[in-house]
Protein backbone atom coordinates (compact mmCIF):
# COMPACT_ATOMS: atom_id res chain seq x y z
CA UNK A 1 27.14 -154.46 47.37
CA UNK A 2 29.87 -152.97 49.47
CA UNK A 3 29.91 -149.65 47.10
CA UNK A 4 32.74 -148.06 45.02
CA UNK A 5 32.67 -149.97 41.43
CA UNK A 6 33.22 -153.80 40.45
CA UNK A 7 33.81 -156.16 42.96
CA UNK A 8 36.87 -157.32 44.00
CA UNK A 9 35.89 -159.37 46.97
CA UNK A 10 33.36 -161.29 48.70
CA UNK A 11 31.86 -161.64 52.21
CA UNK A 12 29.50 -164.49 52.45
CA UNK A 13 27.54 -165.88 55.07
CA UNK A 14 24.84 -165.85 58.07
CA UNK A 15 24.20 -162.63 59.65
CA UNK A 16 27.64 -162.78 61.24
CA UNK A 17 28.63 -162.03 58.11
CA UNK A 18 25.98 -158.92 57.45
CA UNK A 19 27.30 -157.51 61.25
CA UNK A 20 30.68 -157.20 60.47
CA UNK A 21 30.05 -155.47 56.82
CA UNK A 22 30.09 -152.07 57.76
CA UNK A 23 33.89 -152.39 58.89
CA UNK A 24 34.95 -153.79 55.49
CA UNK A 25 32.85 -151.23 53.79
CA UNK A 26 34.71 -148.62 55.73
CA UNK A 27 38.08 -150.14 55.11
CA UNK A 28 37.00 -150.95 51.57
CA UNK A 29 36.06 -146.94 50.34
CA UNK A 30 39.25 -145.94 52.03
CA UNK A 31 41.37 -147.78 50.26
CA UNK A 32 39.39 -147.53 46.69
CA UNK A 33 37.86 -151.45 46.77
CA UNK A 34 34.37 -152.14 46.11
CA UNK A 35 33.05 -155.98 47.03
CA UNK A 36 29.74 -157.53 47.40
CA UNK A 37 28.14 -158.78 50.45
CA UNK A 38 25.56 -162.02 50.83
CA UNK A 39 24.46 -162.57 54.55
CA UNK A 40 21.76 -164.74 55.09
CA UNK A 41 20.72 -166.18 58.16
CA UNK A 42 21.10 -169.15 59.48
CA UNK A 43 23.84 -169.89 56.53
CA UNK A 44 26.34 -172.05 56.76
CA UNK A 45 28.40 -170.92 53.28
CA UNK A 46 29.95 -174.12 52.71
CA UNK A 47 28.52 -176.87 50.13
CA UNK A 48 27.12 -179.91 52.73
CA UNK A 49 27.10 -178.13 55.71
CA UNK A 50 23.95 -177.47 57.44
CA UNK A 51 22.72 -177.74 60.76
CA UNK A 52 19.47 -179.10 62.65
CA UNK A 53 17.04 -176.31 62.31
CA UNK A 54 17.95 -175.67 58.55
CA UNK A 55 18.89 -177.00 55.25
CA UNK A 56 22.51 -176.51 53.79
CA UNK A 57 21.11 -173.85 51.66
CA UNK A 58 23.34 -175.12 49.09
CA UNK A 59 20.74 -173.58 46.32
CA UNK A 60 22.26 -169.93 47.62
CA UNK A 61 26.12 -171.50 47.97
CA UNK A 62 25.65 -172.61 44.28
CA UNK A 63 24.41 -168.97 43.44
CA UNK A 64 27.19 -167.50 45.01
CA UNK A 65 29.39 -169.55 43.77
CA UNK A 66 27.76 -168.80 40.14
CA UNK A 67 28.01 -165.10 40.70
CA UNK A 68 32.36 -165.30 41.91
CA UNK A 69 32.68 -167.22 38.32
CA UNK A 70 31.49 -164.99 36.55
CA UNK A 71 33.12 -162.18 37.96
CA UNK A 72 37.11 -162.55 37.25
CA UNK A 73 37.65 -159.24 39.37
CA UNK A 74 36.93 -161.09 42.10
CA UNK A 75 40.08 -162.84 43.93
CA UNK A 76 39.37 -162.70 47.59
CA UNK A 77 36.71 -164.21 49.54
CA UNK A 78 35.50 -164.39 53.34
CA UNK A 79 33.36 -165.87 54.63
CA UNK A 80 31.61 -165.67 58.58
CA UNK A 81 29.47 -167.55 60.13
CA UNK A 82 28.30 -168.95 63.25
CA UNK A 83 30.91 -171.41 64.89
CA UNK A 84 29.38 -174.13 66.43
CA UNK A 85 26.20 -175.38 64.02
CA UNK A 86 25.67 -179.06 65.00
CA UNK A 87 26.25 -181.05 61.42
């Protein structure tokens, strides 16, 4: 969780996604946002989308996915990963 209350957006992905957190935690508690981070590598956060070494991991998309529906605070999203996975 990217602190400072309820969530009111998401950054999903591979570790790309867990590197560049810090700056949108900084931007995020100076501008009174909170949001919540998943990073987990080798991710590819889109349903379908995997790549050779890995499975689409579309158990933890469908979590995620889960976890923004339930939340009606959140209503922006980004997402980072690796460009370049071979599909």
């Amino acid at each position: 969780m990217i602190k400072g209350g309820e969530p009111e957006f998401i950054l999903f992905g591979d570790s790309h996604a867990g590197a560049i957190a810090p700056g949108f935690d900084t931007y995020a508690k100076a501008n009174g946002h909170a949001g919540l981070l998943v990073a987990y590598n080798g991710l590819v956060p889109l349903y379908g989308m995997g790549h050779e070494r890995k499975d689409c991991h579309s158990d933890i998309v469908q979590k995620v996915m889960d976890i923004v529906y339930k939340h009606d605070n959140i209503k922006k999203g980004c997402v980072s990963c690796k460009v370049g996975y071979p599909c």
